[in-house]
Protein backbone atom coordinates (compact mmCIF):
# COMPACT_ATOMS: atom_id res chain seq x y z
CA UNK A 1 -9.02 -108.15 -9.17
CA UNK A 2 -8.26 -109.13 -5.61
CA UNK A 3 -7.17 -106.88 -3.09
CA UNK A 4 -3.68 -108.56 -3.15
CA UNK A 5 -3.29 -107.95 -7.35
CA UNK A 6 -4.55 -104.47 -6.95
CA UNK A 7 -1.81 -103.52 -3.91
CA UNK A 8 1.03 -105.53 -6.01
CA UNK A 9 -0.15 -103.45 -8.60
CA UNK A 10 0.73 -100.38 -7.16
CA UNK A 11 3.67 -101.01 -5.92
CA UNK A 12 4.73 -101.93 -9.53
CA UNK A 13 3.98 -98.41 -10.01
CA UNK A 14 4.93 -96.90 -6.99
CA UNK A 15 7.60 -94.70 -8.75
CA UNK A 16 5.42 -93.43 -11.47
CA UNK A 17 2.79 -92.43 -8.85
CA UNK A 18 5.38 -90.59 -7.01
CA UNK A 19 6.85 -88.52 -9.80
CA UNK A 20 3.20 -87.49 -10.83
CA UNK A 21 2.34 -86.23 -7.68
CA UNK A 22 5.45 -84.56 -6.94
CA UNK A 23 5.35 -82.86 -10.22
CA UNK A 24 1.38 -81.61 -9.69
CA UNK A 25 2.61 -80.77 -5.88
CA UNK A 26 5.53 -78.17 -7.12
CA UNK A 27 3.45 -77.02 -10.24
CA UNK A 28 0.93 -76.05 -7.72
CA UNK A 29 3.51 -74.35 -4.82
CA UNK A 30 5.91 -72.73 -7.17
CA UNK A 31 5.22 -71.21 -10.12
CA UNK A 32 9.12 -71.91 -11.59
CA UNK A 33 8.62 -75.05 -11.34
CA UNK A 34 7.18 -75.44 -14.88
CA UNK A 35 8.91 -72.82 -16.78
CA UNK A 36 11.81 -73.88 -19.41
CA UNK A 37 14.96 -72.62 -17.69
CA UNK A 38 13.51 -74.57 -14.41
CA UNK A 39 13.05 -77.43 -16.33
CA UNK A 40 16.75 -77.67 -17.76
CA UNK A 41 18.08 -77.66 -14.87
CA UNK A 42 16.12 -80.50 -13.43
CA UNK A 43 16.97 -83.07 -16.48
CA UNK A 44 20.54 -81.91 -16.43
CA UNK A 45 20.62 -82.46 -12.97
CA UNK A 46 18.40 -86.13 -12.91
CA UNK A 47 20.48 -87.30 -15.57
CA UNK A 48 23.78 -87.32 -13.88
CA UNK A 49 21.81 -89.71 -10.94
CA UNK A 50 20.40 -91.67 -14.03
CA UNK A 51 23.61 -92.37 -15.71
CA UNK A 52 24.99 -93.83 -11.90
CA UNK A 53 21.71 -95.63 -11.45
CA UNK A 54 22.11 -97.15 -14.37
CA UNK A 55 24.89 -98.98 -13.48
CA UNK A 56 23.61 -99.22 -10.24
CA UNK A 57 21.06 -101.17 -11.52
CA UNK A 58 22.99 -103.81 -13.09
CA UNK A 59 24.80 -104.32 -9.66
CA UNK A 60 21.89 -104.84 -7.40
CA UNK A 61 20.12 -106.86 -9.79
CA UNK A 62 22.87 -109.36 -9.27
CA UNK A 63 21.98 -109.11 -5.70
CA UNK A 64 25.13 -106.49 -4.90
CA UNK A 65 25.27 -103.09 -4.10
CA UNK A 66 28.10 -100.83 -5.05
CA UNK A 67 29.10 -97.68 -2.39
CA UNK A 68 32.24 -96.77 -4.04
CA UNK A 69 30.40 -94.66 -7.21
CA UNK A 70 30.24 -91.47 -5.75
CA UNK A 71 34.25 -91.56 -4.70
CA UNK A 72 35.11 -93.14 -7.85
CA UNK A 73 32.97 -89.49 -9.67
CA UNK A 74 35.56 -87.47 -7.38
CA UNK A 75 38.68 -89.90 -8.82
CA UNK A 76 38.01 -90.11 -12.90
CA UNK A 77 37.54 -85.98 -12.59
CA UNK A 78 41.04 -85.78 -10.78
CA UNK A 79 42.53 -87.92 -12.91
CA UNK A 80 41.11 -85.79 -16.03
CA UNK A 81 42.62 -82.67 -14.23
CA UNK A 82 45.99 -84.25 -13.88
CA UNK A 83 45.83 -85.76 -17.45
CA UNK A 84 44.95 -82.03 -18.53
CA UNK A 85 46.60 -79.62 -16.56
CA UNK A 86 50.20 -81.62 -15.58
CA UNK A 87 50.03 -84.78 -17.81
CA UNK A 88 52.01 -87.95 -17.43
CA UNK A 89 55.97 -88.09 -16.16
CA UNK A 90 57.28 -90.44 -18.45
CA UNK A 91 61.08 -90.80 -17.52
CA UNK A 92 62.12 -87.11 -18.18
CA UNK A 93 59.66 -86.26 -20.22
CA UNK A 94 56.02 -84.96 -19.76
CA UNK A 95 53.37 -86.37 -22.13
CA UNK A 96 50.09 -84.23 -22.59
CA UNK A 97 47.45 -86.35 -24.04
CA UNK A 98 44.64 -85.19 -26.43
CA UNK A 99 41.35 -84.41 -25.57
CA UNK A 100 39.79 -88.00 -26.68
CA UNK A 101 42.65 -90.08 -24.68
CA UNK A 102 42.44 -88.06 -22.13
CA UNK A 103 38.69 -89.23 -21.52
CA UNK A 104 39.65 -92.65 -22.53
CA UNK A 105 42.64 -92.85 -19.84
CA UNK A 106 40.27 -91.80 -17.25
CA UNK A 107 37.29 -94.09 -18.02
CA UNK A 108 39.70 -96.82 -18.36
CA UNK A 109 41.20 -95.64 -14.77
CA UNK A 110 37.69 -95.74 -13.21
CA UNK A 111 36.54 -99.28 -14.82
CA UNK A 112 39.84 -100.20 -13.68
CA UNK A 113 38.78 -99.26 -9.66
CA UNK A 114 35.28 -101.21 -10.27
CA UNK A 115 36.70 -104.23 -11.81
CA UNK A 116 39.26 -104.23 -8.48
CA UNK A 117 35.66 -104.44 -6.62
CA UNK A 118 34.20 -107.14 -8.37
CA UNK A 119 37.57 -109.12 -8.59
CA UNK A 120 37.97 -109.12 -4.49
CA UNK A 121 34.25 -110.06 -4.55
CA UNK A 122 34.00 -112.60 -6.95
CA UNK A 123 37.63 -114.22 -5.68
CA UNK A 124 37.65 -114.05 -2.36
CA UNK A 125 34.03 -114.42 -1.97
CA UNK A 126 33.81 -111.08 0.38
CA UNK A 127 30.72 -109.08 0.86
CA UNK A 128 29.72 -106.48 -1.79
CA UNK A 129 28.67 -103.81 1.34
CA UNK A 130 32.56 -104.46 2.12
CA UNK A 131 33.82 -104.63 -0.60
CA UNK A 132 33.01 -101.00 -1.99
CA UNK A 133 32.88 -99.43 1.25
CA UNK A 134 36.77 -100.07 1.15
CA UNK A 135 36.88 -99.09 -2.46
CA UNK A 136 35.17 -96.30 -1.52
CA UNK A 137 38.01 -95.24 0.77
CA UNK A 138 40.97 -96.18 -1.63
CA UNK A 139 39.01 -94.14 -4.39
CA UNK A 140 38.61 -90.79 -2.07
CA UNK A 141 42.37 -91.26 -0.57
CA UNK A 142 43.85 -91.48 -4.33
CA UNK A 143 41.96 -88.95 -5.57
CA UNK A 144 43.68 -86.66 -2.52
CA UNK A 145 46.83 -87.90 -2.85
CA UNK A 146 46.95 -87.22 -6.29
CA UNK A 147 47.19 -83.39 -5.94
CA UNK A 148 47.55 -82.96 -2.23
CA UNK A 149 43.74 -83.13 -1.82
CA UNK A 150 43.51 -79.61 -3.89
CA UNK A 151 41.61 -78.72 -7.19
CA UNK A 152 42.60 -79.29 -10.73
CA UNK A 153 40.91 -75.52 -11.74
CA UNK A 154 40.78 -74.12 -15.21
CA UNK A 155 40.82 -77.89 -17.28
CA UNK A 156 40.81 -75.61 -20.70
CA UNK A 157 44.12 -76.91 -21.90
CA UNK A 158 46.27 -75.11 -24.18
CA UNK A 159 46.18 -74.98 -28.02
CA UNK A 160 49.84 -75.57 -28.58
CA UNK A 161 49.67 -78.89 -26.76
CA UNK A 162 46.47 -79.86 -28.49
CA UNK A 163 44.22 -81.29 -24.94
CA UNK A 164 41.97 -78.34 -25.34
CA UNK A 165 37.83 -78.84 -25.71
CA UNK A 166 37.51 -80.61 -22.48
CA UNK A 167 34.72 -77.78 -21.23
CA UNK A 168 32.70 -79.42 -24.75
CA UNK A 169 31.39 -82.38 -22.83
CA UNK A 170 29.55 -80.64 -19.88
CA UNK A 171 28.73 -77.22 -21.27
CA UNK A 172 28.33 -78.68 -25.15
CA UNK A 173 24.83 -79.38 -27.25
CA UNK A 174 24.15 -81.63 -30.14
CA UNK A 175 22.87 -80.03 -32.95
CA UNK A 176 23.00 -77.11 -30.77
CA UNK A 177 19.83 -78.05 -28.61
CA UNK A 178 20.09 -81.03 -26.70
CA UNK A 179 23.36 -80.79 -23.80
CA UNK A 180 25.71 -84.01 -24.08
CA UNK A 181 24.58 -85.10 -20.63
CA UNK A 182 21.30 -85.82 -21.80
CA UNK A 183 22.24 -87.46 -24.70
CA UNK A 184 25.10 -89.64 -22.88
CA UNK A 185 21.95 -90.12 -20.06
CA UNK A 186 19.50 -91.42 -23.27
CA UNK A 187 22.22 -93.61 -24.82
CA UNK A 188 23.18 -95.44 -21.73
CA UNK A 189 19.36 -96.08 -20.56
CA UNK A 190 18.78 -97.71 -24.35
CA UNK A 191 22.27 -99.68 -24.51
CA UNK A 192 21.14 -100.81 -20.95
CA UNK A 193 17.64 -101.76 -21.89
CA UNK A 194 18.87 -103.88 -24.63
CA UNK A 195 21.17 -105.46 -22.63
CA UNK A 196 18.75 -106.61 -19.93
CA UNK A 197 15.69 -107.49 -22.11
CA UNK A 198 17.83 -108.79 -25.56
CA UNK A 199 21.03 -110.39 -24.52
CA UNK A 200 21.96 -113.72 -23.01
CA UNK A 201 24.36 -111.51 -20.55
CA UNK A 202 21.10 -109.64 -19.31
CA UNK A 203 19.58 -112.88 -18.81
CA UNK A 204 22.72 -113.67 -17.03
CA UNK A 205 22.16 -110.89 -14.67
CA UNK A 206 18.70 -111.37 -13.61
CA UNK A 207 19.70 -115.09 -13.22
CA UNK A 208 22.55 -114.61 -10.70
CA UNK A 209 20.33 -112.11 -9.25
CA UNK A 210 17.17 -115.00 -9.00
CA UNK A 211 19.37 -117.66 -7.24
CA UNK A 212 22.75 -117.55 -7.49
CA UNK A 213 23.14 -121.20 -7.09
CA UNK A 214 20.85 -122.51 -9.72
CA UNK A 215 22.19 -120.07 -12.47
CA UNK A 216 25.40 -121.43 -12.26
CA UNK A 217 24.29 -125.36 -12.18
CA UNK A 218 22.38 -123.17 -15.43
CA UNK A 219 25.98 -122.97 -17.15
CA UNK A 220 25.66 -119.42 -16.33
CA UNK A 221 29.57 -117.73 -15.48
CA UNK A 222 28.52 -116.43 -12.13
CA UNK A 223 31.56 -115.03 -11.44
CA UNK A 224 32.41 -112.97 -14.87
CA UNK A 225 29.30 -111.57 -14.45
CA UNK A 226 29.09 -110.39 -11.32
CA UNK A 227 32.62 -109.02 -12.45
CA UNK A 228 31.42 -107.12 -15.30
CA UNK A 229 28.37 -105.58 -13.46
CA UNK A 230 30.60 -103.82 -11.03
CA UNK A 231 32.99 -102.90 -14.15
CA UNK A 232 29.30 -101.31 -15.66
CA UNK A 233 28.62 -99.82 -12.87
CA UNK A 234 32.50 -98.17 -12.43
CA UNK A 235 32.28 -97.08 -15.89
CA UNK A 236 28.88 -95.33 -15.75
CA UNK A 237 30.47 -93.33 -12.61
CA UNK A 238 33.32 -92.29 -13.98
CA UNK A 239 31.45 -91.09 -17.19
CA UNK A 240 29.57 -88.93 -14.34
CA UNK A 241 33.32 -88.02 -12.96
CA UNK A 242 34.08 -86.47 -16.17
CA UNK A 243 30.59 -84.53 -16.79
CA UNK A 244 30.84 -83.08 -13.94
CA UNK A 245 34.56 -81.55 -14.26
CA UNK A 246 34.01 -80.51 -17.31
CA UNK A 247 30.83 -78.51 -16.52
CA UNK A 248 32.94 -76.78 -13.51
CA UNK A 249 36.15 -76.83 -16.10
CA UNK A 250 37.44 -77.63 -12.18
CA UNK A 251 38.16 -81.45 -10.40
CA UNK A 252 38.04 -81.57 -6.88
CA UNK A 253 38.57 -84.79 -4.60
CA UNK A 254 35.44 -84.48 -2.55
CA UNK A 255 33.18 -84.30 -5.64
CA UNK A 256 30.48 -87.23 -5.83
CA UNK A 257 29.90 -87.10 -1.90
CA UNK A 258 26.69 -88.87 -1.24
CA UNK A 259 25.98 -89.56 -4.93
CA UNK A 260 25.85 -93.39 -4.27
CA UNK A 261 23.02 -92.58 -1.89
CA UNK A 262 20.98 -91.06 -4.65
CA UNK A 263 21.57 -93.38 -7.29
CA UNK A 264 20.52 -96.87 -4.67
CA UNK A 265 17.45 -94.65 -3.97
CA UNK A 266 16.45 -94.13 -7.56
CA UNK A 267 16.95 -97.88 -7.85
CA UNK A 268 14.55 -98.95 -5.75
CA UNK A 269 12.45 -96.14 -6.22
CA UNK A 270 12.13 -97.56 -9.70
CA UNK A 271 10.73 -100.96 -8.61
CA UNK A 272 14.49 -103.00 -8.32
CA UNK A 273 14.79 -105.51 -5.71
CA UNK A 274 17.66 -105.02 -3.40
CA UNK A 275 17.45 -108.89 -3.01
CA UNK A 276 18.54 -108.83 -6.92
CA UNK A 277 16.76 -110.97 -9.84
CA UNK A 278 13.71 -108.50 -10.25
CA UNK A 279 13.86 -104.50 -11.72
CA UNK A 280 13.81 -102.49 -15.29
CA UNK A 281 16.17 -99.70 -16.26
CA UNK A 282 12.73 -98.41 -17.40
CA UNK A 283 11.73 -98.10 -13.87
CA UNK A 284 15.28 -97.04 -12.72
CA UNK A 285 14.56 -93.49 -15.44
CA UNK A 286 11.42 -93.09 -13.72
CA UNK A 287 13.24 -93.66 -10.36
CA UNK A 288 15.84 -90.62 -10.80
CA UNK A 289 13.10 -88.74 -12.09
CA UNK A 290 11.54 -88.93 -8.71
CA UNK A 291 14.85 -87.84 -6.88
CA UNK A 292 15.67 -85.11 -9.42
CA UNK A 293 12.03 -83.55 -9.54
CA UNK A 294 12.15 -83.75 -4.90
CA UNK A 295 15.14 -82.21 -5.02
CA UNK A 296 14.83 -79.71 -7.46
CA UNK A 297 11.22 -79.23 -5.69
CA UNK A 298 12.56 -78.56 -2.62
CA UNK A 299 15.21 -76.08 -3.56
CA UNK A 300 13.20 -73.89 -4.99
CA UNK A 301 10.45 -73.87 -2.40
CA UNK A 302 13.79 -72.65 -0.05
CA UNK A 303 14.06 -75.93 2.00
CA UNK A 304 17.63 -75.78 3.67
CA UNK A 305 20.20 -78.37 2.37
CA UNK A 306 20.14 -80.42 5.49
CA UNK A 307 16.29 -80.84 5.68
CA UNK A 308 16.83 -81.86 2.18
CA UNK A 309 19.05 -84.69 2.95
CA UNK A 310 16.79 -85.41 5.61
CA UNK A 311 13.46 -85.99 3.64
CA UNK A 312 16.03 -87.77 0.90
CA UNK A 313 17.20 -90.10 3.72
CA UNK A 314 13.47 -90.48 4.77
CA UNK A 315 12.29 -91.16 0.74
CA UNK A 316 15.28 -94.28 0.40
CA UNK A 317 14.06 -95.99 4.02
CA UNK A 318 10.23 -95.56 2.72
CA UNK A 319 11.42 -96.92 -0.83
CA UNK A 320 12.82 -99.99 0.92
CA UNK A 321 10.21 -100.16 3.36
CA UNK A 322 8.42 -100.33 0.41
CA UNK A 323 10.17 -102.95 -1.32
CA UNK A 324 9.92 -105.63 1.25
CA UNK A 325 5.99 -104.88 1.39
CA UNK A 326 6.06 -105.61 -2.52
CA UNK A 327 8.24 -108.77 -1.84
CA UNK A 328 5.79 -109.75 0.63
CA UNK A 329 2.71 -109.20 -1.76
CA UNK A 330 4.27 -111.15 -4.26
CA UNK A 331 4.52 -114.17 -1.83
CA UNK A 332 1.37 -113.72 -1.04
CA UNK A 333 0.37 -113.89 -4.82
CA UNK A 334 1.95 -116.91 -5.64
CA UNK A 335 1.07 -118.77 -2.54
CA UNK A 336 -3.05 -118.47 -3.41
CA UNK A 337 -2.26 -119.08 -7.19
CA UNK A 338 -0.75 -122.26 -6.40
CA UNK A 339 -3.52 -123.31 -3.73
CA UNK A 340 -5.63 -122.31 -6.51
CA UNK A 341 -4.04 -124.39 -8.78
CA UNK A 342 -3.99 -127.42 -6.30
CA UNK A 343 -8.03 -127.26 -5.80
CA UNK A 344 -8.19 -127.05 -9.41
CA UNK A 345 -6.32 -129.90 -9.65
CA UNK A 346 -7.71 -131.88 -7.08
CA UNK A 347 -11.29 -131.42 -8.35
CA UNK A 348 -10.33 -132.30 -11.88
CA UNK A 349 -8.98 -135.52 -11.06
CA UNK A 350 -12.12 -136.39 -8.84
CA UNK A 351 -14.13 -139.20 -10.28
CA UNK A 352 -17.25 -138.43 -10.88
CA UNK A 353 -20.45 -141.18 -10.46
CA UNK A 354 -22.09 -142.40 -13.37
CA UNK A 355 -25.58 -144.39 -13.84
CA UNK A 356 -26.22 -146.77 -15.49
């Protein structure tokens, strides 16, 4: 193996390295690091960033990016509050929706947000950065507008008007074991997997992703997928939207700040190209793993918040720093297989001299 293999090699595995030797680093500086309760937090915590990096994924593998996730978190939970704690003015009369429409009314208003995004995108041909920055804007100003830019506290709901067992989905087990994050988090990351590796839409992805151009000479509907990756990735925040709220039985406008930050790191952490065409969800799980385990790390080894965003910020410029080394190795690859393959070529075809 050449030196070139071997380096391409590790940056295949670059995220897998990382979350081994942050996990022996802590283990070894903090003895909570390892123990159960310590441990529950952390996977609660990583799979909230998994469940946006999934959808995450599907976006920058089409060669996108999508900064409006973390506002549209802060939205879906107001508009659970509302849903929950004032319900809908219909003419004179106030509807209170049940539990289960109640979380279908706010996915639906979410997705609805993310597949605004992809249609101004896909139609008008503007920029994804653009795009969801100014989604990102219209999500945070509706979510204040809705109640004044105040929280939506105690989302209990009342018996009599049958919207109560909201608080079930964030504080809620299966079986009495495993919390519902985790098993929304698992769920997703297999639905996802199938779709990327078994479908003719995942192949869709990575092809728009690859060259944009040639999928669609392909017969590949650029446009509806691009489209439905930004719907994905909508719907996977607003799932987060409604974790979180009902965890803090509380929705607050500002909720999901700087969440799009940690799901694009745990993206490319994982080994996704921000130039699309080329990632795993695999990778992506390992990816928030990485974030969740620093983070959780650093907390308890006392590092203040803001240092904390600082060596975050640092870890996503490394991880694309990182990424365009990979991209470069990978050039570099191909390039001296296909001189290989020339001389191989060449010398085949030579005519050799025979006597007679």
């Amino acid at each position: 193996m050449g030196r070139t293999e071997l380096a391409q090699l590790l940056l295949r595995g670059r995220a897998f390295i990382a979350l081994i030797v942050l996990a022996v680093f802590f283990a070894v500086v903090e003895d909570a690091f390892l123990t159960g309760a310590n441990n529950e937090i952390l996977i609660k915590q990583t799979a909230l960033n998994g469940i946006l990096a999934i959808g995450m994924t599907f976006v920058i593998l089409t060669g996108g990016i999508d900064l409006s996730v973390g506002s549209l978190v802060g939205f879906t939970g107001i508009v659970a509050g509302l849903l929950i704690n004032e319900g809908l003015q219909v003419a004179d009369w106030v509807l209170f929706p049940q539990t289960w429409m109640v979380l279908i009314l706010s996915l639906a208003a979410g997705t609805f947000l993310g597949a605004v995004s992809g249609f101004i995108i896909t139609r008008f041909n503007v920029a994804p950065f653009i795009a969801t920055l100014g989604m990102l804007m219209v999500a945070r100003g509706l979510a204040g507008l809705i109640n004044g830019g105040k929280t939506f506290p105690n989302l209990v709901g009342k018996e009599e008007l049958g919207n109560t067992g909201f608080r079930e989905l964030g504080t809620g087990e299966l079986f009495g074991v495993v919390p519902w994050a985790i098993v929304i988090l698992i769920v997703f990351a297999v639905i996802a997997w199938f779709v990327t590796t078994r479908t003719p839409f995942g192949r869709a992805v990575y092809a728009v992703g690859g060259n944009e151009r040639s999928a669609e000479l392909s017969g590949v509907r650029v446009m509806r997928t691009k489209m439905l990756v930004y719907m994905i990735s909508a719907f996977c925040a607003a799932t987060v939207g409604l974790i979180i709220a009902s965890q803090l039985v509380a929705a607050h406008p500002a909720t999901g700040n700087y969440f799009e930050l940690y799901a694009i790191a745990a993206v490319v952490l994982g080994g996704t190209s921000l130039a699309g065409g080329r990632g795993t969800i695999v990778g992506t799980m390992i990816g928030a793993f990485v974030i969740g385990t620093l983070n959780n790390g650093l907390t308890l080894m006392g590092i203040s918040s803001f240092l904390e965003q600082v060596i975050t910020g640092a870890v996503i410029v490394i991880a694309l720093i990182i990424d365009q080394l990979q991209q470069r190795a990978e050039r570099r690859l191909a390039l001296q297989q296909q001189a290989a393959q020339i001389v191989h070529e060449n010398g085949s075809n030579t005519p050799t001299a025979t006597s007679t």
